[in-house]
C-alpha atoms as a PDB file:
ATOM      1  CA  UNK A   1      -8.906  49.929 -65.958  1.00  0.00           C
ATOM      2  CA  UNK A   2      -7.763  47.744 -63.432  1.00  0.00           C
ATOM      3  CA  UNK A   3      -6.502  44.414 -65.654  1.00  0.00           C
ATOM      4  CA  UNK A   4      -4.296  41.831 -64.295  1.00  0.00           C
ATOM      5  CA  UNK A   5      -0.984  41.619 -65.717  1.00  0.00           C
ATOM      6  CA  UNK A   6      -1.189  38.153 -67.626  1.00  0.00           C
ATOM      7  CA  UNK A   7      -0.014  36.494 -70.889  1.00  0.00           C
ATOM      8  CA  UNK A   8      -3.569  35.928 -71.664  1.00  0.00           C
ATOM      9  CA  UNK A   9      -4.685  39.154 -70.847  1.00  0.00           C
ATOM     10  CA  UNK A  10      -2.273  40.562 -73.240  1.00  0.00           C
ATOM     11  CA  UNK A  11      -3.604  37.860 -75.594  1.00  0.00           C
ATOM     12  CA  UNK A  12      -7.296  38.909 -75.020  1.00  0.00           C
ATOM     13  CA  UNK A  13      -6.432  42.299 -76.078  1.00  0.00           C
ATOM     14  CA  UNK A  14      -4.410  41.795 -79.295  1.00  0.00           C
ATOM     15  CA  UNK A  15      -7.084  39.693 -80.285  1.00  0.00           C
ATOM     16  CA  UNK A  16      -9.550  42.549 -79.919  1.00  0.00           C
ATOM     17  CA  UNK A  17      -7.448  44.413 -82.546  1.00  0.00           C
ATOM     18  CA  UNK A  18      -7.019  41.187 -85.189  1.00  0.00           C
ATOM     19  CA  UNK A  19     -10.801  40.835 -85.396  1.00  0.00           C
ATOM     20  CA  UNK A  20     -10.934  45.100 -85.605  1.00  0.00           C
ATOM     21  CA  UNK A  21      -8.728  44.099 -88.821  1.00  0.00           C
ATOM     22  CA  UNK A  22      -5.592  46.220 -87.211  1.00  0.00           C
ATOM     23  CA  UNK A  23      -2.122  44.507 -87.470  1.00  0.00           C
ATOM     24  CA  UNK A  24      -0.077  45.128 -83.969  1.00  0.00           C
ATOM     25  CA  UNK A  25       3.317  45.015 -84.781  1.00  0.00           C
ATOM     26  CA  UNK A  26       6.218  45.075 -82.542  1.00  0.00           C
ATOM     27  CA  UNK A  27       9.259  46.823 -83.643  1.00  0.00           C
ATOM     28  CA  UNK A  28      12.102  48.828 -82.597  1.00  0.00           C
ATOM     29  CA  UNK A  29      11.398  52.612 -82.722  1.00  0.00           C
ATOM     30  CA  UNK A  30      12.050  56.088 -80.722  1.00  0.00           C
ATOM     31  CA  UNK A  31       7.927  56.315 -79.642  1.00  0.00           C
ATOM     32  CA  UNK A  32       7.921  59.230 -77.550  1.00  0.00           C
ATOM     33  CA  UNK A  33       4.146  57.211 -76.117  1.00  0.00           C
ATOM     34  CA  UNK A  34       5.496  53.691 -76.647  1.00  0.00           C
ATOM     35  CA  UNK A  35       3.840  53.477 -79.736  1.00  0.00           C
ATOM     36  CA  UNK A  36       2.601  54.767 -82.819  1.00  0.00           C
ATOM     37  CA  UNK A  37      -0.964  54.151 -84.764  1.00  0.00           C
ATOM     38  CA  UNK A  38      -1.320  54.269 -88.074  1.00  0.00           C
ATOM     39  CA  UNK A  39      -5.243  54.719 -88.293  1.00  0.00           C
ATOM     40  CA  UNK A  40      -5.472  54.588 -92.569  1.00  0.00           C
ATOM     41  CA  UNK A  41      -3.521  51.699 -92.783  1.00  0.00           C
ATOM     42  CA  UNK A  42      -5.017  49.990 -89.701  1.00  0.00           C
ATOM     43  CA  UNK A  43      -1.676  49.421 -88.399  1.00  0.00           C
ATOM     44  CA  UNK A  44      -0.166  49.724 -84.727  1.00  0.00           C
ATOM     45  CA  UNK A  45       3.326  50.022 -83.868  1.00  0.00           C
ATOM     46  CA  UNK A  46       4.247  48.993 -80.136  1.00  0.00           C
ATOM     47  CA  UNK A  47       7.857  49.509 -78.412  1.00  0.00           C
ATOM     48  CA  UNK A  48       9.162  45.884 -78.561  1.00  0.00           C
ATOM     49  CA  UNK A  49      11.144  46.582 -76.045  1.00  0.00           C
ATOM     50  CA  UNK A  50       8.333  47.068 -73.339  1.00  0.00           C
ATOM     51  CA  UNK A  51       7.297  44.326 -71.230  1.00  0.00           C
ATOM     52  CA  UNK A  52       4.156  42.865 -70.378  1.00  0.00           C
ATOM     53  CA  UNK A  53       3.043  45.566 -67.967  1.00  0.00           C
ATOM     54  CA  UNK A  54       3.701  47.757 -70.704  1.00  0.00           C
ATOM     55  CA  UNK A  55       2.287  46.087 -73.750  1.00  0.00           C
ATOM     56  CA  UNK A  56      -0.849  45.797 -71.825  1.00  0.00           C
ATOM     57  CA  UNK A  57      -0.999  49.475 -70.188  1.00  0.00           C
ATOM     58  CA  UNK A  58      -0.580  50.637 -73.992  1.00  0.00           C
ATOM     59  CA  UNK A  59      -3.007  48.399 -75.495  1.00  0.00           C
ATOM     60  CA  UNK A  60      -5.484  49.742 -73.098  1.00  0.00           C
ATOM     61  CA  UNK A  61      -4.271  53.243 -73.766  1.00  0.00           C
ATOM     62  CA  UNK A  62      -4.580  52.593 -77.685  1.00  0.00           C
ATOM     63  CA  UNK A  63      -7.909  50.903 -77.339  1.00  0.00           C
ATOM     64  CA  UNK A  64      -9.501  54.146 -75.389  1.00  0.00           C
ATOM     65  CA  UNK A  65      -8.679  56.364 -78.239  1.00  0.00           C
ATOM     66  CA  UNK A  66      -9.395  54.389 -81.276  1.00  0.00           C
ATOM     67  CA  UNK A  67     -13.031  53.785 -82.432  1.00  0.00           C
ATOM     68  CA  UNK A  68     -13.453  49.960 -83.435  1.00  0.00           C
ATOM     69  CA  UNK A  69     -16.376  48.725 -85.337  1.00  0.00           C
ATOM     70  CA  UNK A  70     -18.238  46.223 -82.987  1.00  0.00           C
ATOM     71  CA  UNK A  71     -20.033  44.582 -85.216  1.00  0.00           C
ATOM     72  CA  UNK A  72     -16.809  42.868 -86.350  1.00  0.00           C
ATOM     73  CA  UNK A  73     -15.992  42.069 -82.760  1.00  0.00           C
ATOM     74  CA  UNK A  74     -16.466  38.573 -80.816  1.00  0.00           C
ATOM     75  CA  UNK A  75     -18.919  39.010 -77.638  1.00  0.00           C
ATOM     76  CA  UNK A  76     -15.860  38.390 -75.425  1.00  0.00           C
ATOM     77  CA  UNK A  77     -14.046  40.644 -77.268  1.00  0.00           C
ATOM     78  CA  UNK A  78     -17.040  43.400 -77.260  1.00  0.00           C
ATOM     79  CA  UNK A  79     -17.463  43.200 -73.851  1.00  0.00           C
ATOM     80  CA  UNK A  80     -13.645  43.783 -72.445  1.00  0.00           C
ATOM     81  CA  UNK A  81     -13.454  46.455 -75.601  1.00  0.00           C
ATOM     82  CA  UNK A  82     -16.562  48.031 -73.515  1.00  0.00           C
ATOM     83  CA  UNK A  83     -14.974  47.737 -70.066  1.00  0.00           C
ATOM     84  CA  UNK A  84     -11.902  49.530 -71.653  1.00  0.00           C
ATOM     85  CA  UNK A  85     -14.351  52.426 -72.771  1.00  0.00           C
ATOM     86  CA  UNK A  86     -16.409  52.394 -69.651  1.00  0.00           C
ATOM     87  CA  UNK A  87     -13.533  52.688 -67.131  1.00  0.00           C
ATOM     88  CA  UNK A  88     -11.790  56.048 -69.783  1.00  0.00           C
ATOM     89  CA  UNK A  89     -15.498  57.354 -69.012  1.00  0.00           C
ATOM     90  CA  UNK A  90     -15.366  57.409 -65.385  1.00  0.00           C
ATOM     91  CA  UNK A  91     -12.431  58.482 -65.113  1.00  0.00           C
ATOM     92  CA  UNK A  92     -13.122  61.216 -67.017  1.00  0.00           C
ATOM     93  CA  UNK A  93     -15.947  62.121 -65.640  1.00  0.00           C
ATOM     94  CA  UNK A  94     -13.780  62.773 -62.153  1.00  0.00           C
ATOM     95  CA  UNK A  95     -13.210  66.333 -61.687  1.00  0.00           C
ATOM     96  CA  UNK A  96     -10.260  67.349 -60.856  1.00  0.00           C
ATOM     97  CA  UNK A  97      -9.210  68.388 -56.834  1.00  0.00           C
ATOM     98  CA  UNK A  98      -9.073  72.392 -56.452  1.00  0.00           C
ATOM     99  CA  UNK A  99      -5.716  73.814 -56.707  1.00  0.00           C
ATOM    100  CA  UNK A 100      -4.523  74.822 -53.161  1.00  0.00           C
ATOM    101  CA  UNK A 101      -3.842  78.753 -52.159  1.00  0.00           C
ATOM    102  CA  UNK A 102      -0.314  80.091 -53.395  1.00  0.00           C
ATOM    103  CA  UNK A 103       1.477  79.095 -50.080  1.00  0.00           C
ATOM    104  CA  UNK A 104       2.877  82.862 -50.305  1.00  0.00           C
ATOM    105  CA  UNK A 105      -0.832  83.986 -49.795  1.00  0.00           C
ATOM    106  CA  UNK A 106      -0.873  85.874 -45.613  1.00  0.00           C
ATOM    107  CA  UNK A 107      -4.262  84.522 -43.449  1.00  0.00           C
ATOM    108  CA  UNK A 108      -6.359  87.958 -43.365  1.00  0.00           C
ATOM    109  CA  UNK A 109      -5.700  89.411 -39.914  1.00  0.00           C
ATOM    110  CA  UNK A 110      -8.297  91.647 -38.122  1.00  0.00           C
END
């Protein structure tokens, strides 16, 4: 998903998460992913060492994996939460280029 990087476009997506009930945390931590989700406890651990770029990029990565009851979710809120899961959709639903011919691989002569 194309998102400008933006204080309140970071803000817009934590607050998708507080009214999904999950505390983002920031903290200090070897995340092999930048962060680490903690789905019974509601609880997501980010990198706090990332910047902005980063926070958002993993927000949005977190966000397309997680499933978040929309009921509980603010019409703003719903609708980027939807944009999120539209865009992992289509590009999903890109299939992937055709692997080229082992370069090894002679023309056929006649």
């Amino acid at each position: 998903m194309n998102i400008k990087i933006t204080p309140n476009n970071l803000a817009r997506l934590e607050k998708v998460f507080e009214e999904a009930k999950y505390v983002l945390r920031f903290e200090k931590g070897t995340f092999t992913s930048g962060y680490c989700i903690l789905e019974h406890k509601r609880v997501v651990v980010i990198n706090k060492f990332l910047n902005m770029e980063g926070r958002i990029n993993t927000l949005l990565d977190i966000l397309s994996t997680i499933q978040l009851e929309q009921g509980m979710l603010t019409p703003e809120s719903l609708k980027l939460y939807k944009q999120v899961l539209d865009s992992k959709a289509a590009l999903s639903s890109i299939p992937d280029e055709p692997a080229a011919p082992p370069a090894d691989e002679a023309a056929p002569t006649e």
